[in-house]
Protein backbone atom coordinates (compact mmCIF):
# COMPACT_ATOMS: atom_id res chain seq x y z
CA UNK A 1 48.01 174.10 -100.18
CA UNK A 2 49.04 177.68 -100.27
CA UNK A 3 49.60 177.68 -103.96
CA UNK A 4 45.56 175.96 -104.21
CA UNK A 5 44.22 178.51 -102.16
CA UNK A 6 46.14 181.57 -103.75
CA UNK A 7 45.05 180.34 -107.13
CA UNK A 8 41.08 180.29 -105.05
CA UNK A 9 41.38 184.20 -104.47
CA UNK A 10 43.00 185.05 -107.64
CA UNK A 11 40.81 187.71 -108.14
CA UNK A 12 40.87 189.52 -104.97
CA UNK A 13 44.34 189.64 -104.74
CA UNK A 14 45.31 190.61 -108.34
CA UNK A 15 43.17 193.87 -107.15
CA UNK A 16 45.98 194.41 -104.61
CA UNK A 17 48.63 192.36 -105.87
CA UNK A 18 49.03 194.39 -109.52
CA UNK A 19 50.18 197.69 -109.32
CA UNK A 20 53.22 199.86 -110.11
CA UNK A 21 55.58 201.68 -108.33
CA UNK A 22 57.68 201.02 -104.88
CA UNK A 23 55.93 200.22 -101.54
CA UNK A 24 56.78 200.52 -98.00
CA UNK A 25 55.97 196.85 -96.53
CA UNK A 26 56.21 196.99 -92.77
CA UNK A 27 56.27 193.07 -91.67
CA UNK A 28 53.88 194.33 -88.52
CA UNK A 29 51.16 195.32 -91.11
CA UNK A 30 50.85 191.93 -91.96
CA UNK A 31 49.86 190.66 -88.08
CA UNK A 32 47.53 193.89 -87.63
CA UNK A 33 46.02 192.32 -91.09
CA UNK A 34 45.76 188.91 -88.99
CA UNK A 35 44.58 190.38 -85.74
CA UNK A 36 42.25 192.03 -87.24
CA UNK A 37 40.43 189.36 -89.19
CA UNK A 38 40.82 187.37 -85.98
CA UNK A 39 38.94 190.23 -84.14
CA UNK A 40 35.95 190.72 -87.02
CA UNK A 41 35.95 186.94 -86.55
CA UNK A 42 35.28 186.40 -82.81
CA UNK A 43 32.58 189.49 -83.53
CA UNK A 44 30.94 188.02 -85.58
CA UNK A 45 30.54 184.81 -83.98
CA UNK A 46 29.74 186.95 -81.18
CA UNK A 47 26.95 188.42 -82.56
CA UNK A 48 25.99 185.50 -83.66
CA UNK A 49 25.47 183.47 -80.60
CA UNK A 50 23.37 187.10 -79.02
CA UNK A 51 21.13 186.74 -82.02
CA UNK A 52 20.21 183.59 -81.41
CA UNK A 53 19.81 184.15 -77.67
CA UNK A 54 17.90 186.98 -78.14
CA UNK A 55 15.96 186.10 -81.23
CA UNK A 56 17.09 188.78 -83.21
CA UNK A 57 16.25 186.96 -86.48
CA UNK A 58 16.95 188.86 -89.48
CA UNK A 59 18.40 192.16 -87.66
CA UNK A 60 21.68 190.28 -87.62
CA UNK A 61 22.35 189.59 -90.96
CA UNK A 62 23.84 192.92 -92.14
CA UNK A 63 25.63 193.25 -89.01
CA UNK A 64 27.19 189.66 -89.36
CA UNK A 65 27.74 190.25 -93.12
CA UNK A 66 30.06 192.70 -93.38
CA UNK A 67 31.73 191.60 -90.16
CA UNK A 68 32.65 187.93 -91.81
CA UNK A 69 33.31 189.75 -95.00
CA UNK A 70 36.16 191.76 -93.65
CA UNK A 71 37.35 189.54 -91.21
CA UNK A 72 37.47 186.67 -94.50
CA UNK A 73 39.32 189.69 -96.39
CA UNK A 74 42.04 190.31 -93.97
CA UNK A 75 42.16 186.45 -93.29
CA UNK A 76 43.06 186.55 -97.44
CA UNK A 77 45.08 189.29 -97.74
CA UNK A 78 46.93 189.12 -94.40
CA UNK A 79 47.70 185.07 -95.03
CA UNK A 80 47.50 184.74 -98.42
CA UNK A 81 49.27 187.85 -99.73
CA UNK A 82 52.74 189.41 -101.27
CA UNK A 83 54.07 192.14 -99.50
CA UNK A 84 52.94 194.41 -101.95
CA UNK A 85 49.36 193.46 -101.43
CA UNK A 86 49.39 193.72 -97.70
CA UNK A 87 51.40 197.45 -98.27
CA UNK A 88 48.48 198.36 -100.51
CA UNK A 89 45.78 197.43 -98.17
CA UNK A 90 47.58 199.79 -95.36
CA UNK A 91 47.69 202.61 -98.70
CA UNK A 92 51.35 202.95 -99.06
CA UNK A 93 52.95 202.83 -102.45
């Protein structure tokens, strides 16, 4: 399943996945990567149950975009990739 889903995000993580040099991979970088999207997550569901309670309507939708889209790219990165991907997100090379 990992193999299916790793072959699904190809793209995104041959951004992170394909570079030269050494890295510093810290195994805790990869939970703060998890956390994180886990966080972004349970905002964004957040603000989506206020928006419907308070019948926001369209206010929402940038605020819930970009909140699902980086809690879905930790989610990827953090689960789905190497250790030099995940020491590449945090900028160390």
């Amino acid at each position: 399943m990992k193999n299916g889903l790793r072959k699904l995000f190809a793209p995104l993580l041959n951004i992170f996945e394909h570079s030269e040099g050494d890295y510093v991979y810290k195994p805790m970088s990869r939970i703060i990567l998890i956390v994180l999207a886990l966080l972004f997550g349970g905002l964004t569901v957040g603000l989506i149950v206020i928006s419907q309670q308070m019948a926001l309507g369209w206010g929402a939708l940038i605020p819930v975009s970009v909140f699902s889209a980086v809690s879905l790219f930790c989610l990827i990165i953090g689960g789905l990739g190497t250790d030099r991907a995940v020491a590449r997100v945090w900028g160390s090379r």
